[in-house]
N, C-alpha and C. Protein backbone atom coordinates (compact mmCIF):
# COMPACT_ATOMS: atom_id res chain seq x y z
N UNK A 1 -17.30 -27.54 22.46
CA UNK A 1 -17.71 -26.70 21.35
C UNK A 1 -19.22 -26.78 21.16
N UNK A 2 -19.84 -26.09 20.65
CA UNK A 2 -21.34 -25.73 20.33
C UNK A 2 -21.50 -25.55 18.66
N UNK A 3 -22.44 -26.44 18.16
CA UNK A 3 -22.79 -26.14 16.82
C UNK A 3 -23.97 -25.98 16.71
N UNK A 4 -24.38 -24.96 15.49
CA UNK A 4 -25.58 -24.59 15.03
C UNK A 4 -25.99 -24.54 13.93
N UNK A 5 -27.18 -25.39 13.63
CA UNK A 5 -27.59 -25.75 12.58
C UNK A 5 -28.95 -25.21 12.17
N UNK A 6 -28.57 -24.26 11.00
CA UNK A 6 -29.85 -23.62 10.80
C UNK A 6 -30.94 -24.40 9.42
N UNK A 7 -32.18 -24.12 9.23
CA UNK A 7 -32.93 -24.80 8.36
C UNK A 7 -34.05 -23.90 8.20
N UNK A 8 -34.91 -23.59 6.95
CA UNK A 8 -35.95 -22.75 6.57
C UNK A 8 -35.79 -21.67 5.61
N UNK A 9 -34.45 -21.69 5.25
CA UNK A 9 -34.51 -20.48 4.52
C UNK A 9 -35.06 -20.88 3.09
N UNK A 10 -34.67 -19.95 1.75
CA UNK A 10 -35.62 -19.85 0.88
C UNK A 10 -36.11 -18.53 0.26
N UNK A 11 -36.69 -19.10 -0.73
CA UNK A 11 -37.66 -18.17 -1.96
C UNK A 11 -38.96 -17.68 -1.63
N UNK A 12 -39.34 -16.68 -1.23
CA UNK A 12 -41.15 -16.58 -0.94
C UNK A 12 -41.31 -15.27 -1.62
N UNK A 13 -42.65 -15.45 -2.01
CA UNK A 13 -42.93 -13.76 -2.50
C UNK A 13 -42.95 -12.73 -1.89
N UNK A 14 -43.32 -11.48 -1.77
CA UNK A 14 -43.63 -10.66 -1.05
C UNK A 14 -44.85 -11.00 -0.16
N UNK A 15 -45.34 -10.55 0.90
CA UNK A 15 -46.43 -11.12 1.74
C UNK A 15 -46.02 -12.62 2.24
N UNK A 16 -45.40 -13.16 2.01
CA UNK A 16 -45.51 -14.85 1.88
C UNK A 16 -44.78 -14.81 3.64
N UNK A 17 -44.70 -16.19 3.60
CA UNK A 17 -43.87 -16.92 5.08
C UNK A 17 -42.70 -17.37 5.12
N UNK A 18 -41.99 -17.62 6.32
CA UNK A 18 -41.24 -18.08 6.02
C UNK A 18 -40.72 -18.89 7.40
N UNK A 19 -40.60 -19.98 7.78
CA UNK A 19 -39.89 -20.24 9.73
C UNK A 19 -38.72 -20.86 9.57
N UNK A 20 -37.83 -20.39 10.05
CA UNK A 20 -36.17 -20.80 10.33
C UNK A 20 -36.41 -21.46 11.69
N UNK A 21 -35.42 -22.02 11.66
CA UNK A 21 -34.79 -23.04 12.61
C UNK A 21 -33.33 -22.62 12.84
N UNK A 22 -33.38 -23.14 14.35
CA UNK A 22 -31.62 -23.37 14.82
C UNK A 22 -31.60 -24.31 15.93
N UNK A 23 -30.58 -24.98 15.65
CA UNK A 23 -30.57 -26.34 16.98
C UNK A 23 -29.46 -26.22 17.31
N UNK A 24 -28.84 -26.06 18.39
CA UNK A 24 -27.28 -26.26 19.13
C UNK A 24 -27.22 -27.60 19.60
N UNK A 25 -26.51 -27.72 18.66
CA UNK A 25 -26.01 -29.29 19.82
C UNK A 25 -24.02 -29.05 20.14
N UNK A 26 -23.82 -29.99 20.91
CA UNK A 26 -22.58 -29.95 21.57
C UNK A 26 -22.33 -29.89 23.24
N UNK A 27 -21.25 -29.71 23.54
CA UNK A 27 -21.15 -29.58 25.15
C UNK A 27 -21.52 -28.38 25.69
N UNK A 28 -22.88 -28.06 25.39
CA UNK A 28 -23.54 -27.00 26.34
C UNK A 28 -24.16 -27.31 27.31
N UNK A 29 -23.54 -26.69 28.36
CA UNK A 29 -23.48 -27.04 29.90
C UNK A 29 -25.11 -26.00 30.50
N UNK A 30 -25.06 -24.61 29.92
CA UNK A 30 -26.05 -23.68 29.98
C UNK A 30 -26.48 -22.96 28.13
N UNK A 31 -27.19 -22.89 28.23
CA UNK A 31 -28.06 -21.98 27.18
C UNK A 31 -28.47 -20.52 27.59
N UNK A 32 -27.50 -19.35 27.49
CA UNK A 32 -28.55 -18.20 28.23
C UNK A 32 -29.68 -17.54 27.04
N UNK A 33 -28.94 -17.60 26.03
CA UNK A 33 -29.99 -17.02 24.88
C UNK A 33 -29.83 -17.41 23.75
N UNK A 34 -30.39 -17.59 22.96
CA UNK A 34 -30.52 -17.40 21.16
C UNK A 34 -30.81 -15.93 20.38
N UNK A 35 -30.65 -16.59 19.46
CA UNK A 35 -31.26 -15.20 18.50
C UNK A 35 -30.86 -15.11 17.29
N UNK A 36 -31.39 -14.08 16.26
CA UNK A 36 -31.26 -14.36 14.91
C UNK A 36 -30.60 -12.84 14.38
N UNK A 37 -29.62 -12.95 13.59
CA UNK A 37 -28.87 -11.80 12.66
C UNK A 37 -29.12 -12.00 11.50
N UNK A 38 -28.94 -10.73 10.46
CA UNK A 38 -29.01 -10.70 8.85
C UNK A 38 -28.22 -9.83 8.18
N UNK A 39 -27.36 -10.10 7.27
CA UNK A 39 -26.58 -9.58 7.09
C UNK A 39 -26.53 -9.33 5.19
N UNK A 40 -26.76 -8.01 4.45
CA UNK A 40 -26.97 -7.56 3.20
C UNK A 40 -25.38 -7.54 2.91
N UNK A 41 -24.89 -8.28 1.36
CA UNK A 41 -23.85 -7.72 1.14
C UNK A 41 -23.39 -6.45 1.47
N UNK A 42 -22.07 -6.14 1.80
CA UNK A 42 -22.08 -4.48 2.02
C UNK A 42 -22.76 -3.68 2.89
N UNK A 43 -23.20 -4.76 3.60
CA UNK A 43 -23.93 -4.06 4.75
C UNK A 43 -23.38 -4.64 6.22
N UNK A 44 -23.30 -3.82 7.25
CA UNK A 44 -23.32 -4.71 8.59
C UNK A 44 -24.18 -5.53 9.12
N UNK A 45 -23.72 -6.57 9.58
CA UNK A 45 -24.56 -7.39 10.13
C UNK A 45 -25.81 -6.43 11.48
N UNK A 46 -27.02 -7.40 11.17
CA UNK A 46 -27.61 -6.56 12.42
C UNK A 46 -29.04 -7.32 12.67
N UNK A 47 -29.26 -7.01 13.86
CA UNK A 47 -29.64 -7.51 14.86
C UNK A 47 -31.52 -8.36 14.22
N UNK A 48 -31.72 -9.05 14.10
CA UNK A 48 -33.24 -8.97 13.94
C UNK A 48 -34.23 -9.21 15.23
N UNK A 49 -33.51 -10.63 16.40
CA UNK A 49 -34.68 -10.73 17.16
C UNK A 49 -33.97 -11.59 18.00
N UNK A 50 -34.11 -11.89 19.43
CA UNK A 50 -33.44 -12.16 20.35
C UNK A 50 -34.51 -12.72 21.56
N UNK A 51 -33.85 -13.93 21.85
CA UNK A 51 -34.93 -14.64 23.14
C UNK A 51 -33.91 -15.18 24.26
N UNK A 52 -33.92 -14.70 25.52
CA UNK A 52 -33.64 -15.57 26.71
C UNK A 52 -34.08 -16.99 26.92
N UNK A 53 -33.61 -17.73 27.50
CA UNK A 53 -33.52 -18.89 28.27
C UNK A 53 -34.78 -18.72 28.88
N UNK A 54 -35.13 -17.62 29.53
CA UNK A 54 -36.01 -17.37 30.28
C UNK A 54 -38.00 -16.48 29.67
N UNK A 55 -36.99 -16.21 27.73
CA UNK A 55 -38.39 -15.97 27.22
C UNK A 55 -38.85 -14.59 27.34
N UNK A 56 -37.46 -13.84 27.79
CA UNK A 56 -37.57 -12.46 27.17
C UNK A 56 -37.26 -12.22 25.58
N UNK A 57 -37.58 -11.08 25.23
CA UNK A 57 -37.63 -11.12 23.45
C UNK A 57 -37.39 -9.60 23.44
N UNK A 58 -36.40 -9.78 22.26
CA UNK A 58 -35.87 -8.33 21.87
C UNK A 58 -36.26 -8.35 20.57
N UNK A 59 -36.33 -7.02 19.54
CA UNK A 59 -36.75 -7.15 18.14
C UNK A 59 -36.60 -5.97 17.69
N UNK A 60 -35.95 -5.95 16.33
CA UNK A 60 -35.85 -5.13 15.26
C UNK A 60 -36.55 -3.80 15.37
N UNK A 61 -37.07 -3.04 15.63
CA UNK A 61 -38.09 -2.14 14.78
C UNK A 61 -38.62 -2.46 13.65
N UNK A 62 -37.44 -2.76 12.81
CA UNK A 62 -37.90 -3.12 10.92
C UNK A 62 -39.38 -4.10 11.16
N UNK A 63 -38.86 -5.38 11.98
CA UNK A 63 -39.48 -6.61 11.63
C UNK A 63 -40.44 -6.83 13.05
N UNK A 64 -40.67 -5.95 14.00
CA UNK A 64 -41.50 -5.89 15.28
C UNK A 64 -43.39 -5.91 14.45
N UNK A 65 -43.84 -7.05 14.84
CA UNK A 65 -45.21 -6.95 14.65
C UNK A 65 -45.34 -7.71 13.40
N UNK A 66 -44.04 -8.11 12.76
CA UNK A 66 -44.15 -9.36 11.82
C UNK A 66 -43.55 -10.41 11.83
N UNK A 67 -42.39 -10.81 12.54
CA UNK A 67 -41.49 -11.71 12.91
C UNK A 67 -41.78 -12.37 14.43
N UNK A 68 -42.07 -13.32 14.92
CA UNK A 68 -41.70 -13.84 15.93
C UNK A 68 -40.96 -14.92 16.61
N UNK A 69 -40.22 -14.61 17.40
CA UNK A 69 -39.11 -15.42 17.71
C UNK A 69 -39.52 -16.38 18.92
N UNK A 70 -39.01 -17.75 18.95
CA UNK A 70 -39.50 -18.63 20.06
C UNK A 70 -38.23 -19.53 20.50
N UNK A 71 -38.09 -20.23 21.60
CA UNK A 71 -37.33 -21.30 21.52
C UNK A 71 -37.80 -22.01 22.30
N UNK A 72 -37.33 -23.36 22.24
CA UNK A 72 -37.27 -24.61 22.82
C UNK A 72 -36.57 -25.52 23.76
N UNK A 73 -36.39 -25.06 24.93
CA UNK A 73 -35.52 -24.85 25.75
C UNK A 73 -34.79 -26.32 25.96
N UNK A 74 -35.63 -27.27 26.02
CA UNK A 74 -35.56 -28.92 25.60
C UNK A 74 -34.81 -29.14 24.68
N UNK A 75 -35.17 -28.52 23.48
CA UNK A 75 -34.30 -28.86 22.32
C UNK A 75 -33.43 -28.35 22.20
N UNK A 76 -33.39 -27.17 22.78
CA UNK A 76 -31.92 -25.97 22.26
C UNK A 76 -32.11 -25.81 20.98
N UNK A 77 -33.17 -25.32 20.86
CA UNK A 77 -33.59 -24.48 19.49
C UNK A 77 -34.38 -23.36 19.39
N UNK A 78 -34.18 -22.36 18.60
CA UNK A 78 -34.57 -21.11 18.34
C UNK A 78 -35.37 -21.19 17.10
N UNK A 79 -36.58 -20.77 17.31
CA UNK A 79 -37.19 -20.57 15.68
C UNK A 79 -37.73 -18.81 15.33
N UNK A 80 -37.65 -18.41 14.26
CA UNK A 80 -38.19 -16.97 13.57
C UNK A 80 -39.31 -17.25 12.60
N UNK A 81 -40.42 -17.46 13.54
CA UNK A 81 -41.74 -17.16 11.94
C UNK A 81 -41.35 -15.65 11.75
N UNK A 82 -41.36 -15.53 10.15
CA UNK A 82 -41.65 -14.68 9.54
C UNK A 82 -42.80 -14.43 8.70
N UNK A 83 -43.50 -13.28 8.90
CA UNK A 83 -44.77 -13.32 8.09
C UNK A 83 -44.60 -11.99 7.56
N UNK A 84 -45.18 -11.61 6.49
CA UNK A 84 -45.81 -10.62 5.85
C UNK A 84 -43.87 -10.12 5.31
N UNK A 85 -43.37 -11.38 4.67
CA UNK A 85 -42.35 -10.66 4.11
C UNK A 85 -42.05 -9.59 3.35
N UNK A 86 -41.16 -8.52 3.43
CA UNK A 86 -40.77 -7.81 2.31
C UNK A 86 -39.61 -7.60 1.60
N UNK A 87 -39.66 -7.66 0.39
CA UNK A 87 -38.29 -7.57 -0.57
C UNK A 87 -36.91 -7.16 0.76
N UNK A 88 -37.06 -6.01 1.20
CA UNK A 88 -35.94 -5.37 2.21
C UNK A 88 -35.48 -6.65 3.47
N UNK A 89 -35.93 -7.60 3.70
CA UNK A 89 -35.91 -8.59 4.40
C UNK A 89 -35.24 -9.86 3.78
N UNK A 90 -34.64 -9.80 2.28
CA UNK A 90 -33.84 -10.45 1.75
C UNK A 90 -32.20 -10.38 2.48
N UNK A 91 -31.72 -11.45 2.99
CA UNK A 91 -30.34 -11.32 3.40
C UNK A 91 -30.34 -12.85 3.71
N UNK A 92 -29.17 -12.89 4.33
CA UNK A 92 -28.44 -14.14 5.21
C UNK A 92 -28.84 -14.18 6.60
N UNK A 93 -30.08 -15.13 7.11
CA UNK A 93 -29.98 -15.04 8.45
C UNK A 93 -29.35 -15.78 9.46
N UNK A 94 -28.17 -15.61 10.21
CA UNK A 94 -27.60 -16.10 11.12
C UNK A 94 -27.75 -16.66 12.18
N UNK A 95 -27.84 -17.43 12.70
CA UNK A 95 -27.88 -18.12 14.48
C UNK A 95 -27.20 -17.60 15.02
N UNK A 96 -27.53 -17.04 16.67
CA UNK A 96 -26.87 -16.72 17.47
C UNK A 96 -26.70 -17.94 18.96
N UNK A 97 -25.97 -18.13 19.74
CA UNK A 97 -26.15 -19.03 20.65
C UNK A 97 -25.08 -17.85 21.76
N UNK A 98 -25.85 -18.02 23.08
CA UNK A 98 -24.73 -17.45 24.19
C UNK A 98 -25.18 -18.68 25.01
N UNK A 99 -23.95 -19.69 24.55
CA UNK A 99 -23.91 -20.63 25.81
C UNK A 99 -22.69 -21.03 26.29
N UNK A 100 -22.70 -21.72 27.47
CA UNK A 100 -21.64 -22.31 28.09
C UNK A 100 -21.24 -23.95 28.38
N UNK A 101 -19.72 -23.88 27.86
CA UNK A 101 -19.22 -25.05 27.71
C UNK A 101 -18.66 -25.32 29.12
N UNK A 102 -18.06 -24.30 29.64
CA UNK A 102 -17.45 -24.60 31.27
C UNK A 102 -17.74 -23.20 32.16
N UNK A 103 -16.43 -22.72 32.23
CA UNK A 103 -16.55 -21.59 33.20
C UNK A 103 -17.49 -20.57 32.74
N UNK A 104 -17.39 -20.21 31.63
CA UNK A 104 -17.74 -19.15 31.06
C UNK A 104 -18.88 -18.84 29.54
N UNK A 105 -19.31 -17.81 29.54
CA UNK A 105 -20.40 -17.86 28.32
C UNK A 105 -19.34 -17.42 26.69
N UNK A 106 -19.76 -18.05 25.83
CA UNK A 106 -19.31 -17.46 24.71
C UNK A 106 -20.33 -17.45 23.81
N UNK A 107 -20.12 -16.61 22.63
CA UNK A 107 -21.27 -16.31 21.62
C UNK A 107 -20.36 -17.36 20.71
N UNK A 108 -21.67 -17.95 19.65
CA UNK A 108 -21.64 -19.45 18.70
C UNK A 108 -22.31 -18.55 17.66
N UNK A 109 -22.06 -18.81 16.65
CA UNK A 109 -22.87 -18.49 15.36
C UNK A 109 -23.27 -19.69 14.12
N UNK A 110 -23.95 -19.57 13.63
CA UNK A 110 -24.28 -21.18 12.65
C UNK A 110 -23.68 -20.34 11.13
N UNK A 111 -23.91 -20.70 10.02
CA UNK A 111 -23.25 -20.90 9.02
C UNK A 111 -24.38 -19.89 8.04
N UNK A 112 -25.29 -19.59 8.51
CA UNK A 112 -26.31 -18.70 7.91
C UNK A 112 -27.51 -19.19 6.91
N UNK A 113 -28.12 -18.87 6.81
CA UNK A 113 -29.45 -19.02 5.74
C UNK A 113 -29.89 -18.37 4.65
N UNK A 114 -30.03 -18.24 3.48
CA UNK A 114 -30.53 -17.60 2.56
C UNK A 114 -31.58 -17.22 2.81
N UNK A 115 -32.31 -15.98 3.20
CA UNK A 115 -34.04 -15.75 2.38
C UNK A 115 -33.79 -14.68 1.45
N UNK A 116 -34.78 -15.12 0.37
CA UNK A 116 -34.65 -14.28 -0.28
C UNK A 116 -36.64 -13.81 -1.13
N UNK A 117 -36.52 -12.87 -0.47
CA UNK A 117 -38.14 -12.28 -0.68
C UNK A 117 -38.18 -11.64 -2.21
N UNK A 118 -39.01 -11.68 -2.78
CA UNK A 118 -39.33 -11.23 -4.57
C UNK A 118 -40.28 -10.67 -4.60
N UNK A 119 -40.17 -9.29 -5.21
CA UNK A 119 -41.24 -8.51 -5.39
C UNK A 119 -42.75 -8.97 -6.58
């Protein structure tokens, strides 16, 4: 099994910062990617920002040119600076993990994060 433990979330103003964390630990044999989800009551979950093993990076539109995503391939951790928050960027942000315990890859999710941005 694979667990993920997220850390950073929080209260910031508008403009303000914010860096999340995620660490997998468990019997991961491979790591192919990380990445981060957010999810508004009543809303679908969706996508914010996404990194390979290898340090390709996928991203939002919304949050492209203010969010950046990194990981730590050592640690098996994913981090999201966020900068230049805005109110609309209030949600639950999620961990993503696509790793492998044996034969095969499965997607892991962590337990989520509060941010919550104030106008």
């Amino acid at each position: 099994q694979v667990q993920l433990v997220e850390s950073g979330g929080g209260l910031v103003q508008a403009g303000g910062s914010l860096r999340l964390s995620c660490a997998a630990s468990g019997s991961i044999i491979s790591l192919n990617a990380m990445g981060w989800y957010r999810q508004v009551p009543g809303r679908q979950r969706e996508l914010v920002a996404t990194i390979t093993s290898g340090g390709n990076t996928l991203y939002a539109g919304a949050v492209k040119g203010r969010f950046t995503i990194s990981m730590d391939n050592a640690k098996n951790t994913v981090y999201l600076q966020m900068n230049s928050l805005k109110p609309e960027d209030t949600a639950v942000y999620c961990c993503n993990a696509v790793a492998s315990t044996g034969w095969e890859f499965n997607d892991y999710w962590g337990q989520g994060t509060q941010v919550t941005v104030s106008s």
